[in-house]
N, C-alpha and C. Protein backbone atom coordinates (compact mmCIF):
# COMPACT_ATOMS: atom_id res chain seq x y z
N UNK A 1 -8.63 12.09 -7.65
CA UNK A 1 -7.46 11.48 -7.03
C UNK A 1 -7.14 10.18 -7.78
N UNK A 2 -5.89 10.36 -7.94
CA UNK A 2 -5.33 8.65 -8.94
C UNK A 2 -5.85 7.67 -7.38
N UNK A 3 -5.76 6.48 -8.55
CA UNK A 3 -6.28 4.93 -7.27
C UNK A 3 -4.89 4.70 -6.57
N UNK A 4 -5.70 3.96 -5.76
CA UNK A 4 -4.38 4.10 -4.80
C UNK A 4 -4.86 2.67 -4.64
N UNK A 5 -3.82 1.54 -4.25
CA UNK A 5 -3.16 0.05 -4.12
C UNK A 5 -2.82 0.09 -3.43
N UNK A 6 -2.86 -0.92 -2.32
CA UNK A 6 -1.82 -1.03 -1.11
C UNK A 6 -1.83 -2.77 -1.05
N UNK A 7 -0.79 -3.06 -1.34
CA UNK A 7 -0.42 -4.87 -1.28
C UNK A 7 -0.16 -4.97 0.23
N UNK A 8 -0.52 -5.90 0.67
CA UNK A 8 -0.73 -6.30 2.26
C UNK A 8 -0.17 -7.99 2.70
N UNK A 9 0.19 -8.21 3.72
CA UNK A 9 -0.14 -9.51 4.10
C UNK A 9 -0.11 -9.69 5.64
N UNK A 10 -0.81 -10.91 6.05
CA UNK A 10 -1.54 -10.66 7.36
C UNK A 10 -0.78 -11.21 8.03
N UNK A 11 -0.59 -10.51 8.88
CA UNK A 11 0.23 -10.06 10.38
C UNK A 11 1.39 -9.16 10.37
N UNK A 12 0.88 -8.09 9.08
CA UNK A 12 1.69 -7.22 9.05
C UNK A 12 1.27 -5.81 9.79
N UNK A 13 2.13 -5.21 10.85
CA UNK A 13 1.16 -4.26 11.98
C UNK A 13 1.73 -2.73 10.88
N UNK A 14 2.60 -2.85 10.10
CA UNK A 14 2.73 -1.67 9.45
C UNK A 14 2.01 -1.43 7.98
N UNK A 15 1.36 -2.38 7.33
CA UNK A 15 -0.06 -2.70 6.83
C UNK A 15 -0.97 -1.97 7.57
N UNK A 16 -1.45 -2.81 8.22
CA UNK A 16 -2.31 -2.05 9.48
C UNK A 16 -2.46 -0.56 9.58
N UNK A 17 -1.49 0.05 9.93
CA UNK A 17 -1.27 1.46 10.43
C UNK A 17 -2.05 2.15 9.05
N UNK A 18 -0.75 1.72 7.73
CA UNK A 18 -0.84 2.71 6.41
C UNK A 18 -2.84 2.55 6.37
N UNK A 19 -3.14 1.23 6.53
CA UNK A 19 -4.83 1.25 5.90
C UNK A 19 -5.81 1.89 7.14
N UNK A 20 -5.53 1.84 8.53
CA UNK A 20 -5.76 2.89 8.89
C UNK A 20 -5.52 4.26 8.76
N UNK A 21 -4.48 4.96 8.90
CA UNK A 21 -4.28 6.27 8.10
C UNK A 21 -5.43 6.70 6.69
N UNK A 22 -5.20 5.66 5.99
CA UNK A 22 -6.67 5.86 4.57
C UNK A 22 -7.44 6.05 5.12
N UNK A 23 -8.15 4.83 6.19
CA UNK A 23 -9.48 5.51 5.98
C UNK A 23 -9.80 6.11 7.21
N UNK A 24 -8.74 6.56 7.80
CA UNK A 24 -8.96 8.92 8.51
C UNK A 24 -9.19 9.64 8.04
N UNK A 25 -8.12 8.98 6.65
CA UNK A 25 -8.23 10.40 5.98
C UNK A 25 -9.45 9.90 4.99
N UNK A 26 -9.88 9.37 5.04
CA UNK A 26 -11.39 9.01 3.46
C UNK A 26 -11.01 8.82 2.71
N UNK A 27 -9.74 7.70 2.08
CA UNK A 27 -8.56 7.62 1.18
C UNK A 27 -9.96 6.14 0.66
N UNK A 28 -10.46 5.87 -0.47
CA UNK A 28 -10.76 4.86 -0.92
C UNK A 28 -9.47 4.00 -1.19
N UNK A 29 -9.51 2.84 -1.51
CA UNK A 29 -8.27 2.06 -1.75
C UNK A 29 -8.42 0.18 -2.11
N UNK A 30 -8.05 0.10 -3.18
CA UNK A 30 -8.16 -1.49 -3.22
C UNK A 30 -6.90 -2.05 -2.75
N UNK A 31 -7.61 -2.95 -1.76
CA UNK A 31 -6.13 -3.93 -1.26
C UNK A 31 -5.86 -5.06 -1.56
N UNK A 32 -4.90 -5.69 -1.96
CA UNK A 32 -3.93 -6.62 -2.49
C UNK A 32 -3.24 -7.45 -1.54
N UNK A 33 -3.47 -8.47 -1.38
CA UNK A 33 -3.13 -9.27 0.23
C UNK A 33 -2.50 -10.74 -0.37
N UNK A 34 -0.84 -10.24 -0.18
CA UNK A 34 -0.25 -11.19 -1.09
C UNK A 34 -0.41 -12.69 -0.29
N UNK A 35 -0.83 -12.26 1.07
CA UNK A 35 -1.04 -13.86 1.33
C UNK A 35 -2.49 -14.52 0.71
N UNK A 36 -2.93 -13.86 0.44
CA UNK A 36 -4.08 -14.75 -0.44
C UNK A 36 -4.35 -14.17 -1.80
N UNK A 37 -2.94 -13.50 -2.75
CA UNK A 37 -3.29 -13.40 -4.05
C UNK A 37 -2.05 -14.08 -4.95
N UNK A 38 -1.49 -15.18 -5.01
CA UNK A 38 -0.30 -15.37 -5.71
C UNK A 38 -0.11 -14.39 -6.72
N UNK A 39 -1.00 -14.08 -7.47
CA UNK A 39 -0.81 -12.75 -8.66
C UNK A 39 0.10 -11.82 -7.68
N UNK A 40 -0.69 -11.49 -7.11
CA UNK A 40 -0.43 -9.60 -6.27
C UNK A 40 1.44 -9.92 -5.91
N UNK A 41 1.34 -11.17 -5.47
CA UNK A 41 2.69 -11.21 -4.80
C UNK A 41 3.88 -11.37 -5.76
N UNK A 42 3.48 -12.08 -6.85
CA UNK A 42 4.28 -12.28 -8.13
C UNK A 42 4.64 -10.73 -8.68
N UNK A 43 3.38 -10.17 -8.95
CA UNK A 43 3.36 -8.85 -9.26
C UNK A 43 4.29 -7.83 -8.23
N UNK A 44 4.35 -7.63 -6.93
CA UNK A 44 5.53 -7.42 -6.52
C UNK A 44 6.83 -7.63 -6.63
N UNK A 45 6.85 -9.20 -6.57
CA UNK A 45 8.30 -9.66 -6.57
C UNK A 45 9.14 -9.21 -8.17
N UNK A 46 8.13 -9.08 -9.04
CA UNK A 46 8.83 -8.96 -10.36
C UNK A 46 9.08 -7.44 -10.68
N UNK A 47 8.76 -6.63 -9.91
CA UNK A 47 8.93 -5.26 -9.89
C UNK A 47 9.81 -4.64 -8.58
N UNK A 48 10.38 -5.67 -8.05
CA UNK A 48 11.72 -5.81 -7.45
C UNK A 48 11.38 -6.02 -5.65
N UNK A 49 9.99 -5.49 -5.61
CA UNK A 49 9.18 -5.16 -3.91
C UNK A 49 9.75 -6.72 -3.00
N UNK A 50 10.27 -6.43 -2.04
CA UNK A 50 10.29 -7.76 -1.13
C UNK A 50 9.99 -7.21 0.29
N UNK A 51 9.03 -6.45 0.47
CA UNK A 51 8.64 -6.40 1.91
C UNK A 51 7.05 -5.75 1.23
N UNK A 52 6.63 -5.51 2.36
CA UNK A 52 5.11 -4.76 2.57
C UNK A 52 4.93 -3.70 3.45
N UNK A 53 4.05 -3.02 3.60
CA UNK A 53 2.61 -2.65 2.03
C UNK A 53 3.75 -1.65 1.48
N UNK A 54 3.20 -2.37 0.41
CA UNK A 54 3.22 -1.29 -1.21
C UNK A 54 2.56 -0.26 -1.34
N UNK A 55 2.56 0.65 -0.79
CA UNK A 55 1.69 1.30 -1.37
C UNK A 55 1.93 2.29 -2.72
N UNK A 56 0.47 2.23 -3.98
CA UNK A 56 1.05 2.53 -5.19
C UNK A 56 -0.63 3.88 -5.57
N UNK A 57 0.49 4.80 -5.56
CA UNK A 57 -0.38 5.96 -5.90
C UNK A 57 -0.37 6.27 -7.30
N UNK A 58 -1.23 6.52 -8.12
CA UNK A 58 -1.06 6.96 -9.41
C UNK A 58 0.20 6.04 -9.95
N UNK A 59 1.41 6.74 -10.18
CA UNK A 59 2.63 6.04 -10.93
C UNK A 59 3.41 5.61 -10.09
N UNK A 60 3.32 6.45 -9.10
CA UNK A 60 4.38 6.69 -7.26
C UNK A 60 4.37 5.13 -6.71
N UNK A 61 5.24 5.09 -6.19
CA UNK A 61 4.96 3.47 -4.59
C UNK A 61 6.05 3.75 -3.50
N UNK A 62 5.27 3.33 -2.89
CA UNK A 62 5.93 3.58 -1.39
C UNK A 62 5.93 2.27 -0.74
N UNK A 63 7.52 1.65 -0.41
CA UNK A 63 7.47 0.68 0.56
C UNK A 63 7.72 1.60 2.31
N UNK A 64 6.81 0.68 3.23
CA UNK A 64 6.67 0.54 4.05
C UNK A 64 5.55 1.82 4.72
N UNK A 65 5.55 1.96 5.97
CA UNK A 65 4.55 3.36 6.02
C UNK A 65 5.35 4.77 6.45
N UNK A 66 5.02 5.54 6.00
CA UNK A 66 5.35 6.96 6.69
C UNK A 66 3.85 7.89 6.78
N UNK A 67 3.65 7.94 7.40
CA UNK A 67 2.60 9.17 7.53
C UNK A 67 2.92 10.28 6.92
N UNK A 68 4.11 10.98 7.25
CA UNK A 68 4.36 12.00 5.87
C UNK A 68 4.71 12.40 4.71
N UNK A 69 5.12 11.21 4.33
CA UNK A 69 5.28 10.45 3.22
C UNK A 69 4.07 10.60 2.50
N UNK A 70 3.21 9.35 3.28
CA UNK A 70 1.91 9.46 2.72
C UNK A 70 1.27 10.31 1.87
N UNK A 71 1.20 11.69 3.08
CA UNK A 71 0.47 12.60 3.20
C UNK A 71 1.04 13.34 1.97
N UNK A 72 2.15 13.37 1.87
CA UNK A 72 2.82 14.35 0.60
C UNK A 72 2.17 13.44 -0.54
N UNK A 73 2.34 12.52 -0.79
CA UNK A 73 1.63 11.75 -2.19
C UNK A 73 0.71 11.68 -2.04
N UNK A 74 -0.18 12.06 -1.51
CA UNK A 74 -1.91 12.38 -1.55
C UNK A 74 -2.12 14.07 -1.69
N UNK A 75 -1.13 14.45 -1.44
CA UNK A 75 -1.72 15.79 -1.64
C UNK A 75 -2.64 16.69 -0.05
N UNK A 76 -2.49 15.80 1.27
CA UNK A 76 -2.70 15.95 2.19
C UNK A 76 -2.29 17.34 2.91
């Protein structure tokens, strides 16, 4: 499975959800928490992202959460 990224920041409840959903499903995942990475958040903003989570599969990204969404870019 390509790595999967999910940029975050805290007190976000739709953050929340997507990184629950991972790990239901046993989704490993490094997270990116633009409130404590100026990189991560720069790195968003310059690739046009202005909300959260990112989530970035292989080449794919997904703003905000969908569960079936998800599930289709995992191969679920």
């Amino acid at each position: 499975m390509p790595q999967v990224t999910i940029f975050t920041n805290h007190g976000c409840s739709a953050c929340q959800a997507a990184k629950q959903f991972l790990n239901e499903h046993g989704v490993s995942y490094v997270e990116r928490n633009i409130g404590d990475d100026p990189e991560a958040r720069d790195e968003l903003i310059r690739q046009g992202f202005r909300a959260v989570p990112v989530i970035r599969i292989g080449g794919e990204a997904m703003v905000g959460f969908s569960a079936m969404k998800l599930r289709r870019m995992l191969g679920l």
